[in-house]
PDB file of N, CA and C in Angstrom:
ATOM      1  N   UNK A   1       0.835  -1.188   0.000  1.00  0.00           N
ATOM      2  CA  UNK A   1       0.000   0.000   0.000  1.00  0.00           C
ATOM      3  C   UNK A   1       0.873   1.242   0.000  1.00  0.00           C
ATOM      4  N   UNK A   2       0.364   2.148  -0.220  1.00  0.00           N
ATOM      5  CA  UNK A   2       1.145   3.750  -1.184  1.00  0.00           C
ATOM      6  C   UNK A   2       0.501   4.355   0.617  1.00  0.00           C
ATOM      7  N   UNK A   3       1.628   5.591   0.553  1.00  0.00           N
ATOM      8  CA  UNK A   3       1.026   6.530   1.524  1.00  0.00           C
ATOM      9  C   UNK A   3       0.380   7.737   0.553  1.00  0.00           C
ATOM     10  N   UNK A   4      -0.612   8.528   0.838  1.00  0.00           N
ATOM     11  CA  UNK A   4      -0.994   9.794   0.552  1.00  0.00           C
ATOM     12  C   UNK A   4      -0.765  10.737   1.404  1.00  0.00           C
ATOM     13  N   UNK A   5      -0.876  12.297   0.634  1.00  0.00           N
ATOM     14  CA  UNK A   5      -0.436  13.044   0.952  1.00  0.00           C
ATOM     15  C   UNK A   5      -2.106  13.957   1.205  1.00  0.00           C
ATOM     16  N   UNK A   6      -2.343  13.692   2.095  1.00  0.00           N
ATOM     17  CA  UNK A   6      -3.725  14.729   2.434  1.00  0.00           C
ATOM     18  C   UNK A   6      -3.411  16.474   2.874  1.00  0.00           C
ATOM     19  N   UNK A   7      -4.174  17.010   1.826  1.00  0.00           N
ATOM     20  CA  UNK A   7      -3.686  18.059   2.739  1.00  0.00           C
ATOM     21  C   UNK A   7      -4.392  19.137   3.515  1.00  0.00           C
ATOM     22  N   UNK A   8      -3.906  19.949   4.482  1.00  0.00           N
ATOM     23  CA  UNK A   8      -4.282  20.308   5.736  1.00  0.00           C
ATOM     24  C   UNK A   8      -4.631  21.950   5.656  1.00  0.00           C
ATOM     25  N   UNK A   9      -5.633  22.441   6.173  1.00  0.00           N
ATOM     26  CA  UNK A   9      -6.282  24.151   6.129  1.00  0.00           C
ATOM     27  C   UNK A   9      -5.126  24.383   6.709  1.00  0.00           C
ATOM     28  N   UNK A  10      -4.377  25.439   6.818  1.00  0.00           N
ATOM     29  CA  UNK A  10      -3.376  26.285   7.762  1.00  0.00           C
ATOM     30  C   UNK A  10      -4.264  27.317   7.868  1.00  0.00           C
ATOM     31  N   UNK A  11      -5.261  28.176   7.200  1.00  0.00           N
ATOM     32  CA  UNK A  11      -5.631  29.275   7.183  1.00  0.00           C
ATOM     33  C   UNK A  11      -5.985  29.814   9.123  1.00  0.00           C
ATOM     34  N   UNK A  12      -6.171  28.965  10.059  1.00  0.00           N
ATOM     35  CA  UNK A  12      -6.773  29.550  10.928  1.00  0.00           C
ATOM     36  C   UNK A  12      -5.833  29.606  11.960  1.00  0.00           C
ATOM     37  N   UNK A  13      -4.710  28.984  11.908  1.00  0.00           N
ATOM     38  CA  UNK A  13      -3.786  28.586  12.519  1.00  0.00           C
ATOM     39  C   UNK A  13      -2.942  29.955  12.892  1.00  0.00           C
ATOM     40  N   UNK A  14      -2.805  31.194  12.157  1.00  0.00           N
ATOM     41  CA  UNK A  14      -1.905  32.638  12.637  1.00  0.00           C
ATOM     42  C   UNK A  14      -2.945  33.147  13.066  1.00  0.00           C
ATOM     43  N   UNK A  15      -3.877  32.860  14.090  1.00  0.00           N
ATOM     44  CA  UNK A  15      -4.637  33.702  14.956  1.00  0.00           C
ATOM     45  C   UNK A  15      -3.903  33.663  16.222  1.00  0.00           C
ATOM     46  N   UNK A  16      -4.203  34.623  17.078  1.00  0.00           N
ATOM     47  CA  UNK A  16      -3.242  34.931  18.254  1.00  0.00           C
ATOM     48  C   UNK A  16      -4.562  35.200  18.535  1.00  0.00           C
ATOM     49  N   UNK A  17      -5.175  35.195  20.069  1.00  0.00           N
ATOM     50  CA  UNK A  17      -6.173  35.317  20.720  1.00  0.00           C
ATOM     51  C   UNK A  17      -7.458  35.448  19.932  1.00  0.00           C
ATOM     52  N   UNK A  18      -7.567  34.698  18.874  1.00  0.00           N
ATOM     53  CA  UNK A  18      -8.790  34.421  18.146  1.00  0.00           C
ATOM     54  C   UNK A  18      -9.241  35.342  17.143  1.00  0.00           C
ATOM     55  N   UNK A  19      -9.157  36.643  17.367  1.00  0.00           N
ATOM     56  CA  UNK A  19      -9.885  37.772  16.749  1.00  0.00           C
ATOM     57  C   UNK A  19      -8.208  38.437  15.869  1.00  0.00           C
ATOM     58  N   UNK A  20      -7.110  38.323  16.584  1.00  0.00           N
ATOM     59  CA  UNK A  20      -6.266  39.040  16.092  1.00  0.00           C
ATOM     60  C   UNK A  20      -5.428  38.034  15.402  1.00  0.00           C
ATOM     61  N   UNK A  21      -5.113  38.321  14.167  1.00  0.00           N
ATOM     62  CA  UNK A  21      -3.975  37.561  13.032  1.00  0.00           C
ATOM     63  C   UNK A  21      -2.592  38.545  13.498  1.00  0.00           C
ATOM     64  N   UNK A  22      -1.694  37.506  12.750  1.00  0.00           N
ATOM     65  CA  UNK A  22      -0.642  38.442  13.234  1.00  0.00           C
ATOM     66  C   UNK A  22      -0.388  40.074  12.481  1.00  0.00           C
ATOM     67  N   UNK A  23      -1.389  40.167  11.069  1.00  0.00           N
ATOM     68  CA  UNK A  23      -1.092  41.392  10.619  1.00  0.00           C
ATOM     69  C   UNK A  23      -2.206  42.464  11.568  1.00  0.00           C
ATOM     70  N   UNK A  24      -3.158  41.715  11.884  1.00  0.00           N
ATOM     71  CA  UNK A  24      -3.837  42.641  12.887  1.00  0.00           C
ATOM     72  C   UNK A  24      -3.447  43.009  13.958  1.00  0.00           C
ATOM     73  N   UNK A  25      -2.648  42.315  14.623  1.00  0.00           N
ATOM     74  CA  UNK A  25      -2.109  42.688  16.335  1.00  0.00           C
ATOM     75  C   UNK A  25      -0.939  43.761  15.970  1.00  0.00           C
ATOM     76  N   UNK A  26      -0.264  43.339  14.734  1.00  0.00           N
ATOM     77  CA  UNK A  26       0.803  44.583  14.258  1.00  0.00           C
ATOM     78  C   UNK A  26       0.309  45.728  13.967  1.00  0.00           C
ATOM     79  N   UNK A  27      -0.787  45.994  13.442  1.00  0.00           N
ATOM     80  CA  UNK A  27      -1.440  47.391  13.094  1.00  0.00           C
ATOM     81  C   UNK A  27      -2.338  48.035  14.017  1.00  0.00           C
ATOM     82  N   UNK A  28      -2.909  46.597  15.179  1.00  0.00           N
ATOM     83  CA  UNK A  28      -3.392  47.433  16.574  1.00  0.00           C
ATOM     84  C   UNK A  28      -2.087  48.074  17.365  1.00  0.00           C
ATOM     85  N   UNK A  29      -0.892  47.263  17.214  1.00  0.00           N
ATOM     86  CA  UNK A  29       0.150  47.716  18.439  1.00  0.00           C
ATOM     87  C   UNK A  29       0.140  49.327  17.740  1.00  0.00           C
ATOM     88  N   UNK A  30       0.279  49.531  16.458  1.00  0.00           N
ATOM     89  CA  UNK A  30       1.092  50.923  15.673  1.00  0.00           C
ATOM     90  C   UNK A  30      -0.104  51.713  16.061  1.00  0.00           C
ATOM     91  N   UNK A  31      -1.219  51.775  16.103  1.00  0.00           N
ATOM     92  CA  UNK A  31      -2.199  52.615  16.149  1.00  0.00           C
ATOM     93  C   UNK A  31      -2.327  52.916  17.371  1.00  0.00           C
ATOM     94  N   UNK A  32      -1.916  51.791  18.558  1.00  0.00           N
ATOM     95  CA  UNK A  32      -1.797  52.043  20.036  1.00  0.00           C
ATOM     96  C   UNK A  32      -0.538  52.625  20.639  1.00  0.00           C
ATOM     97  N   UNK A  33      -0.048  52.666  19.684  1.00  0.00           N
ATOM     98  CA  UNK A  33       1.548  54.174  19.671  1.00  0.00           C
ATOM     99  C   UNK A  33       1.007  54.894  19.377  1.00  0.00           C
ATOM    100  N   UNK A  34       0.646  55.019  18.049  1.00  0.00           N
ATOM    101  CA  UNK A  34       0.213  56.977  17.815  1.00  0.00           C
ATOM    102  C   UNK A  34      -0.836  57.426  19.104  1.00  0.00           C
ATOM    103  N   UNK A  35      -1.196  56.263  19.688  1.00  0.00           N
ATOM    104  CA  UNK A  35      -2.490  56.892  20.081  1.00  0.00           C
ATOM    105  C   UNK A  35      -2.035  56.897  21.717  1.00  0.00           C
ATOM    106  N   UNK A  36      -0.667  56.676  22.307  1.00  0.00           N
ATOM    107  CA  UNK A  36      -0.532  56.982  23.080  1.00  0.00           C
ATOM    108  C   UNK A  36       0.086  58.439  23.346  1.00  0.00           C
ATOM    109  N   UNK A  37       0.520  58.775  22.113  1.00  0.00           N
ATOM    110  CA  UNK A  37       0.883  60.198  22.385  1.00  0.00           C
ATOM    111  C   UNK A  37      -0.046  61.226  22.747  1.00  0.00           C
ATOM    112  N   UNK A  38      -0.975  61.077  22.317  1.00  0.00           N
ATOM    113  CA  UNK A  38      -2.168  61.815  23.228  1.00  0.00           C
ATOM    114  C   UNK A  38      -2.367  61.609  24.385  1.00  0.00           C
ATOM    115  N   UNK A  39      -2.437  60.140  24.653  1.00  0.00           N
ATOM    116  CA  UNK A  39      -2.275  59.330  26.111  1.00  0.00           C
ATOM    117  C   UNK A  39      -1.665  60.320  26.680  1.00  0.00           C
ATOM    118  N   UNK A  40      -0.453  60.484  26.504  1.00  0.00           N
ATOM    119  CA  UNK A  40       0.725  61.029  27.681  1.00  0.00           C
ATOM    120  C   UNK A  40       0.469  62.686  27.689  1.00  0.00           C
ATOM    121  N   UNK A  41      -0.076  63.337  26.486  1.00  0.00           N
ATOM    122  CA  UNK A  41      -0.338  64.730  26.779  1.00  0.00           C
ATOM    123  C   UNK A  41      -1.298  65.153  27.550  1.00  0.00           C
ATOM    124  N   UNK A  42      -2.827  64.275  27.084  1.00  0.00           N
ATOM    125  CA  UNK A  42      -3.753  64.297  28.019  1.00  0.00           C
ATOM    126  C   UNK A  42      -2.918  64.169  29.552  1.00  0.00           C
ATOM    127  N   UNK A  43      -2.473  62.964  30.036  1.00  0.00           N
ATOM    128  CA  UNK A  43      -2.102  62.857  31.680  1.00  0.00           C
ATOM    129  C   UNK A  43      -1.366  63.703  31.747  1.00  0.00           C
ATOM    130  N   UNK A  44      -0.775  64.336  31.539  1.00  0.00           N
ATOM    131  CA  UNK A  44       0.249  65.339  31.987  1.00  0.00           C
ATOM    132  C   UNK A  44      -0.816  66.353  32.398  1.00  0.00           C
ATOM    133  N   UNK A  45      -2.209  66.657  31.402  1.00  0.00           N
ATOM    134  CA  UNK A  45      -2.843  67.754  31.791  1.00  0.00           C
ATOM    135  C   UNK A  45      -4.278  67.153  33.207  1.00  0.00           C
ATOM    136  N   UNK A  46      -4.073  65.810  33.655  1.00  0.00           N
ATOM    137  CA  UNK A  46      -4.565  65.111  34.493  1.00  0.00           C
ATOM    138  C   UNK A  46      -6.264  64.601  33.882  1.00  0.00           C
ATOM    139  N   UNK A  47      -5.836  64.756  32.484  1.00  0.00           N
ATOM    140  CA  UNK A  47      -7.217  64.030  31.973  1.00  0.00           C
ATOM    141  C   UNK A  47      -7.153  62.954  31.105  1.00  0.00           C
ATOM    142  N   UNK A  48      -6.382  61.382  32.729  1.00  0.00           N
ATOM    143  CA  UNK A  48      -5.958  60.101  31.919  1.00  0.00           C
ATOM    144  C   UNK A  48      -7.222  59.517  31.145  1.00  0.00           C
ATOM    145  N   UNK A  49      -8.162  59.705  31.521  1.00  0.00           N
ATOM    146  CA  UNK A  49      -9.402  59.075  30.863  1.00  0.00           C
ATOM    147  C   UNK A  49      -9.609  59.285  29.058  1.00  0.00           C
ATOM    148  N   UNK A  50      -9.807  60.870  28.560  1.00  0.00           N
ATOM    149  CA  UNK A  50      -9.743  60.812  27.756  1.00  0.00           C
ATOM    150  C   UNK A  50      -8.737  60.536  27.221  1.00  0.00           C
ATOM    151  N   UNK A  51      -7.256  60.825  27.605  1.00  0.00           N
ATOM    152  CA  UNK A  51      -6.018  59.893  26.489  1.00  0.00           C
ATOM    153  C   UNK A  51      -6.316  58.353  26.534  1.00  0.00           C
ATOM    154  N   UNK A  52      -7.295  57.923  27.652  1.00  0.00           N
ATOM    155  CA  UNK A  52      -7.049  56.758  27.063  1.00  0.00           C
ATOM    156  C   UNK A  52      -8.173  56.085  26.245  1.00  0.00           C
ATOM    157  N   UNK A  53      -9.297  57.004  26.276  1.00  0.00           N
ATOM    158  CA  UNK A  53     -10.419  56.388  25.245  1.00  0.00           C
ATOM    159  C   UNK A  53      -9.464  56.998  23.811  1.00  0.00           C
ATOM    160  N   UNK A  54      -8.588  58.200  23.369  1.00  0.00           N
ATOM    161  CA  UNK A  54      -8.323  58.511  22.531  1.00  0.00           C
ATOM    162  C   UNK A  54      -7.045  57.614  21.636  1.00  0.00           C
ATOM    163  N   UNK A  55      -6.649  56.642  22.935  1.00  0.00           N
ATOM    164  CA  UNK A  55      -5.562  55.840  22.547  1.00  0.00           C
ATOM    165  C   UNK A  55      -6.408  54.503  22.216  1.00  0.00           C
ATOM    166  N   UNK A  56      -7.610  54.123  22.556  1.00  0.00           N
ATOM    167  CA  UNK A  56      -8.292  53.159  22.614  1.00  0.00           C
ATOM    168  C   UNK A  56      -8.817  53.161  21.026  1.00  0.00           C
ATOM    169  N   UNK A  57      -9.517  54.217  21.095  1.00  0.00           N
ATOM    170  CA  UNK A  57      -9.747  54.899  19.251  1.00  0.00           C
ATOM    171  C   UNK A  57      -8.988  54.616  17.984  1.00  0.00           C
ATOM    172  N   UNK A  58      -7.187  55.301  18.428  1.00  0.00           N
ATOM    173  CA  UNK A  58      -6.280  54.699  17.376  1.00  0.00           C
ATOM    174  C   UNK A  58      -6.188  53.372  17.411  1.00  0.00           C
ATOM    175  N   UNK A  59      -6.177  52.391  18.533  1.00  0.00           N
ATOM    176  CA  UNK A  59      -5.977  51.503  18.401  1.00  0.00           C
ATOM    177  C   UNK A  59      -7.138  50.777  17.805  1.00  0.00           C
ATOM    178  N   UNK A  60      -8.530  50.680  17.611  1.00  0.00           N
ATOM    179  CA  UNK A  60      -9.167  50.313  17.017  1.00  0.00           C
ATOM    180  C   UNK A  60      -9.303  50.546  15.270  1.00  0.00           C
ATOM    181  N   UNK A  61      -8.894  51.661  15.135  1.00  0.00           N
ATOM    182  CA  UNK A  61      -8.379  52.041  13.838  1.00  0.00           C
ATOM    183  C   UNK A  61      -7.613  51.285  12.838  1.00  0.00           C
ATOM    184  N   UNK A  62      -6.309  50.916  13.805  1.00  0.00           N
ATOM    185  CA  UNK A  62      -5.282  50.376  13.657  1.00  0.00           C
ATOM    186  C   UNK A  62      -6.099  48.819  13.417  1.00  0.00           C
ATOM    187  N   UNK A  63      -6.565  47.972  14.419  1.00  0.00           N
ATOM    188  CA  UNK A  63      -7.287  47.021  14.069  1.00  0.00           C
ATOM    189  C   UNK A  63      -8.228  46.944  12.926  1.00  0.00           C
ATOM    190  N   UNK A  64      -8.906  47.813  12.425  1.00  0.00           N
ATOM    191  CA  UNK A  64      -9.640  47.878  11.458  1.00  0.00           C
ATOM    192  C   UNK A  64      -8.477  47.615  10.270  1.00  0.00           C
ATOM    193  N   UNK A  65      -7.765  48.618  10.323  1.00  0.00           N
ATOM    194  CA  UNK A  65      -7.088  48.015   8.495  1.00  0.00           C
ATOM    195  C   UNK A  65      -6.558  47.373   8.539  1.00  0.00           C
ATOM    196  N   UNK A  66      -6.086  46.693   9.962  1.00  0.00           N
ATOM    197  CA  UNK A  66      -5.688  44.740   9.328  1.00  0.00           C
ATOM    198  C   UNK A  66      -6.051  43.843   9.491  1.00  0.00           C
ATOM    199  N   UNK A  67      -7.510  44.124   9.810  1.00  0.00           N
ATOM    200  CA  UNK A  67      -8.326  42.624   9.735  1.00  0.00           C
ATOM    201  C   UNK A  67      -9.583  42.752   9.049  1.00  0.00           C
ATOM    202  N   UNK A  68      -9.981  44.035   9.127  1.00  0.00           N
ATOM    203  CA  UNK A  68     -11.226  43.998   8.159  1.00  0.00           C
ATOM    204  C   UNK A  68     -10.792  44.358   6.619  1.00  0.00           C
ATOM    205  N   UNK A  69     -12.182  43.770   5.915  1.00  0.00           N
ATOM    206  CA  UNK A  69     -12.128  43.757   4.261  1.00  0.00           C
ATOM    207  C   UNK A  69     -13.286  44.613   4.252  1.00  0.00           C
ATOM    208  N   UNK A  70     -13.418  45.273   2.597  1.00  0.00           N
ATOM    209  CA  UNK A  70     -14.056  46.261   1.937  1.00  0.00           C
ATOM    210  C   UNK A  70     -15.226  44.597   1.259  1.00  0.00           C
ATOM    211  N   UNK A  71     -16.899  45.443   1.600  1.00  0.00           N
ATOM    212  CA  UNK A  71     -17.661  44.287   1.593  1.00  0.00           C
ATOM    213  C   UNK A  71     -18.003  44.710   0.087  1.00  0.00           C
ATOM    214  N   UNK A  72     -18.448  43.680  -0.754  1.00  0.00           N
ATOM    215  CA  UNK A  72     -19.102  43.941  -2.013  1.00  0.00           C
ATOM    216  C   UNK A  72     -20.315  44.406  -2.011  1.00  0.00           C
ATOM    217  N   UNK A  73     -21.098  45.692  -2.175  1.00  0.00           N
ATOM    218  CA  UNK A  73     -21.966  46.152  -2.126  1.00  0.00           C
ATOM    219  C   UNK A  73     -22.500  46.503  -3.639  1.00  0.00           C
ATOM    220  N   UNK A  74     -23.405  45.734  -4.495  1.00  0.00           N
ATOM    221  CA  UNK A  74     -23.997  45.634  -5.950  1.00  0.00           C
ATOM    222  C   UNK A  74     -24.096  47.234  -6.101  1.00  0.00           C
ATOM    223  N   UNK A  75     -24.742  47.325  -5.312  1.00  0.00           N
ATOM    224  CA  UNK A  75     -25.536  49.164  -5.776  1.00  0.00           C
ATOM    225  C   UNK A  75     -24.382  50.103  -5.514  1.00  0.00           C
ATOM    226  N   UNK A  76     -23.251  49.843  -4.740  1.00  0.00           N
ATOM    227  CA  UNK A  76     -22.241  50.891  -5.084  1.00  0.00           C
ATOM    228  C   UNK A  76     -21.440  50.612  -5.899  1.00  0.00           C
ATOM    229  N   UNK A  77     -20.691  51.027  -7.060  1.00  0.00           N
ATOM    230  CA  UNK A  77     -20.028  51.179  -8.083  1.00  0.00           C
ATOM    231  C   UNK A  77     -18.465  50.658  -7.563  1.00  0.00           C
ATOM    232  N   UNK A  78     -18.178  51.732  -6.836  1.00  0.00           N
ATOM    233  CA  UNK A  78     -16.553  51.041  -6.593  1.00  0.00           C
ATOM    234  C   UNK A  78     -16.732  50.078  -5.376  1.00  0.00           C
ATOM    235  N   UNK A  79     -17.101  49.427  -4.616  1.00  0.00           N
ATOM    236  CA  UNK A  79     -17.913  48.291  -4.268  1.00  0.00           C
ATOM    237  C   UNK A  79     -17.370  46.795  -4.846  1.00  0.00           C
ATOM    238  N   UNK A  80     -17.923  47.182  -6.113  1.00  0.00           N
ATOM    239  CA  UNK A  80     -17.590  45.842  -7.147  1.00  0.00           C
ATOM    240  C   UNK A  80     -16.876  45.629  -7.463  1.00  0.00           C
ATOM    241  N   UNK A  81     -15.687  46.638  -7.490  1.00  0.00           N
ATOM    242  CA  UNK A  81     -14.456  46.419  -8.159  1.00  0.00           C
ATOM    243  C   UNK A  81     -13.298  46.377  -6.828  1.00  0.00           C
ATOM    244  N   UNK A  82     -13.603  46.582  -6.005  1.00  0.00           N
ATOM    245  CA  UNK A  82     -12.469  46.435  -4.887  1.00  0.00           C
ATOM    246  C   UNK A  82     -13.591  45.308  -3.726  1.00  0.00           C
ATOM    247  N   UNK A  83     -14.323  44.940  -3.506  1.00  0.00           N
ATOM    248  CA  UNK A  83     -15.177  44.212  -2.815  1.00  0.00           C
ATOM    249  C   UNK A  83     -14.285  42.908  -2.520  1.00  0.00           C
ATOM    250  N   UNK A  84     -14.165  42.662  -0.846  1.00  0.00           N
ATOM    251  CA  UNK A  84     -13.177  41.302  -0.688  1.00  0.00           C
ATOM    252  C   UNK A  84     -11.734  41.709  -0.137  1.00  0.00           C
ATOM    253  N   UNK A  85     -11.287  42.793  -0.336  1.00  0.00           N
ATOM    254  CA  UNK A  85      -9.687  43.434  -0.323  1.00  0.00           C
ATOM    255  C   UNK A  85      -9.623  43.778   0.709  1.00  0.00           C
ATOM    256  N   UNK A  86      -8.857  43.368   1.723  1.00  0.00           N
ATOM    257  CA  UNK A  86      -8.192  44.313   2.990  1.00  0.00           C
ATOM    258  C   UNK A  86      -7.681  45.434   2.482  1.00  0.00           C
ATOM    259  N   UNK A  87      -8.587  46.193   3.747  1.00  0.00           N
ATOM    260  CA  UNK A  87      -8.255  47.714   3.813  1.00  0.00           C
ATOM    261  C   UNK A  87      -6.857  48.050   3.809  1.00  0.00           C
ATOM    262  N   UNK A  88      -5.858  47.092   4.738  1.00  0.00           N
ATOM    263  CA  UNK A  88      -4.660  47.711   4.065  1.00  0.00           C
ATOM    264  C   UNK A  88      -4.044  47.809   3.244  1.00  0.00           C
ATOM    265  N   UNK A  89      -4.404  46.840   2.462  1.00  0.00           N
ATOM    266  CA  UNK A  89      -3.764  46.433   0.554  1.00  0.00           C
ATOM    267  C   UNK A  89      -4.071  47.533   0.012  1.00  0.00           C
ATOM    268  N   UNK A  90      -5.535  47.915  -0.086  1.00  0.00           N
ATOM    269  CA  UNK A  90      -6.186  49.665  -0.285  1.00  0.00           C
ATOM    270  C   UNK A  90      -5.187  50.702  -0.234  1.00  0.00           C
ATOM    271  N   UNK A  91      -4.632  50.625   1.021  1.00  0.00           N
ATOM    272  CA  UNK A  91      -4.432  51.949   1.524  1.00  0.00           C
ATOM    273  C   UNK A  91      -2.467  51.997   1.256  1.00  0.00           C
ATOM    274  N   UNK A  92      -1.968  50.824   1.082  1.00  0.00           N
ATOM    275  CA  UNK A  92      -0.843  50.922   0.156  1.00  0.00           C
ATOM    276  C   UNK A  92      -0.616  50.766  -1.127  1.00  0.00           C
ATOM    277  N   UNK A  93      -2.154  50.285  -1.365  1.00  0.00           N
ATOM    278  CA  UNK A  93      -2.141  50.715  -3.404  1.00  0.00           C
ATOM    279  C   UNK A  93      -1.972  52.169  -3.203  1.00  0.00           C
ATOM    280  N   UNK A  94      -3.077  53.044  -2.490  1.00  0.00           N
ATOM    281  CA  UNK A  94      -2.886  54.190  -3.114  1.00  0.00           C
ATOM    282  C   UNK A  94      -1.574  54.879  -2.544  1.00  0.00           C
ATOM    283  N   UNK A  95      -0.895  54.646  -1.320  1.00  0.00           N
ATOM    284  CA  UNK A  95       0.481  55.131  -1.496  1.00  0.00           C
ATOM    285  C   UNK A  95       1.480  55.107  -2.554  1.00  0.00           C
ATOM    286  N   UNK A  96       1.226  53.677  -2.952  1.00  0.00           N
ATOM    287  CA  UNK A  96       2.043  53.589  -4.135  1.00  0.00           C
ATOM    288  C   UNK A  96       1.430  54.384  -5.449  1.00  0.00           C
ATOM    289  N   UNK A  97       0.244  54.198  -5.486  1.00  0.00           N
ATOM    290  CA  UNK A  97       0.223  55.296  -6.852  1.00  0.00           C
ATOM    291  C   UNK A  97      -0.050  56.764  -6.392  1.00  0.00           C
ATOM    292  N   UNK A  98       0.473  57.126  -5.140  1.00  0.00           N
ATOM    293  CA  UNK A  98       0.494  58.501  -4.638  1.00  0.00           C
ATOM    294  C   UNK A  98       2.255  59.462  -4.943  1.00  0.00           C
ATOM    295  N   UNK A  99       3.147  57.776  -4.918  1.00  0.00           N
ATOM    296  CA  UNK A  99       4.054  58.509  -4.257  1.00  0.00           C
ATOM    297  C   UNK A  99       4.811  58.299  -6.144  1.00  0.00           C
ATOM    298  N   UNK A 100       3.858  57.518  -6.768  1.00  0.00           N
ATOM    299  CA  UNK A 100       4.271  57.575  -8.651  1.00  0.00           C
ATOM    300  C   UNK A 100       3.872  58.700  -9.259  1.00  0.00           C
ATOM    301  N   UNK A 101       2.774  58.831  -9.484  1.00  0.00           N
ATOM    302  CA  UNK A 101       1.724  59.864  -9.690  1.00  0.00           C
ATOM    303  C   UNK A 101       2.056  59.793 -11.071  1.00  0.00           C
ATOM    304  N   UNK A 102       1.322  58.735 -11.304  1.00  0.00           N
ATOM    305  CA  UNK A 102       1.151  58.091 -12.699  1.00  0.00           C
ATOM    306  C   UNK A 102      -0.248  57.677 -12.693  1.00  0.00           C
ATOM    307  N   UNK A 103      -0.530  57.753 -13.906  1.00  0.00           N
ATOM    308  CA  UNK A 103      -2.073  57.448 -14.429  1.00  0.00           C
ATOM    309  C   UNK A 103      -2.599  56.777 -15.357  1.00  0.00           C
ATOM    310  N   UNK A 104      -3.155  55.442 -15.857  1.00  0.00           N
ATOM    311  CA  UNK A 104      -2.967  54.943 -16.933  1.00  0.00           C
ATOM    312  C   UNK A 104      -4.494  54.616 -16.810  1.00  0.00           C
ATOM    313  N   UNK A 105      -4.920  55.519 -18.354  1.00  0.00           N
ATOM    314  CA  UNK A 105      -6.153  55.383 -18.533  1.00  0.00           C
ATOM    315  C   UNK A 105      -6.599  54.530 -19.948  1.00  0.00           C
ATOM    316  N   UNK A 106      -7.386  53.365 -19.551  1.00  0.00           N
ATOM    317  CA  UNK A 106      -7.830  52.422 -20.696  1.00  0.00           C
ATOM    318  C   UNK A 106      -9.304  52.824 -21.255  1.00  0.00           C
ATOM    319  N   UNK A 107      -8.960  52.931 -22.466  1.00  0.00           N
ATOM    320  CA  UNK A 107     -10.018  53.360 -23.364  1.00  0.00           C
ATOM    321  C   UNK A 107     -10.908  52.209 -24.089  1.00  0.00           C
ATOM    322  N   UNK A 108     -11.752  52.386 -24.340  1.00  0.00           N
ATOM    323  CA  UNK A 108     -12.537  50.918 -25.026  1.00  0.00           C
ATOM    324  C   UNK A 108     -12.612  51.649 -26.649  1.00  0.00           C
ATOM    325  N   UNK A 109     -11.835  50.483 -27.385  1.00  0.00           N
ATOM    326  CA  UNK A 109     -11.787  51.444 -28.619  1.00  0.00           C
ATOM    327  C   UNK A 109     -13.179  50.727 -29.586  1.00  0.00           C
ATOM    328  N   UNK A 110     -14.091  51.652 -30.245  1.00  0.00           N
ATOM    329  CA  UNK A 110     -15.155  50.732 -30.558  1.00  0.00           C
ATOM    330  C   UNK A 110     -15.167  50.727 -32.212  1.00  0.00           C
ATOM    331  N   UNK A 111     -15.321  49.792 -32.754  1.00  0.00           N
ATOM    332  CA  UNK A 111     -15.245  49.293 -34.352  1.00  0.00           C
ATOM    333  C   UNK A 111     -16.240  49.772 -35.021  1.00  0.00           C
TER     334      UNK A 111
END
């Protein structure tokens, strides 16, 4: 008898406390930096509460563009064409065609 080679989901396996992947816990930690710098200005002025709902804020932010996706919505237009894509793939396409600033426009040529 032959052995087979079955093979196995990995997909669920880079979760770290269930909700966070490892690109998500990296973009909550960065958003929970920026967002402690308010942290520390607020306490200095003895109002730890709001630095820390305001650090709580970035950091949810930060969670948003690396774990959530842009949903396909029929009736909105750009919807359909980016629908499925993490927000951060988004948001370093357009750096990259920010920091080209190039434009390539396709024409439908008709017979």
């Amino acid at each position: 008898m032959g052995t087979y080679y079955i093979p196995r989901n990995y997909r669920g396996e880079s979760r770290i406390l269930y909700i966070f992947t490892v690109k998500s816990l990296i973009t909550t930690a960065v958003g929970a930096m920026c967002g402690s710098i308010f942290f520390f200005l607020f306490k200095s002025l003895n109002m730890t509460t709001v630095g820390l709902v305001i650090m709580a804020f970035f950091a949810l932010i930060g969670f948003a563009i690396g774990a959530l996706k842009i949903p396909t919505i029929v009736a909105i237009p750009i919807t359909r064409k980016i629908g499925g894509e993490p927000i951060g793939e988004i948001i370093l396409r357009y750096l990259k065609f920010r920091k080209n600033r190039k434009m390539y426009v396709y024409t439908k040529e008709e017979k």
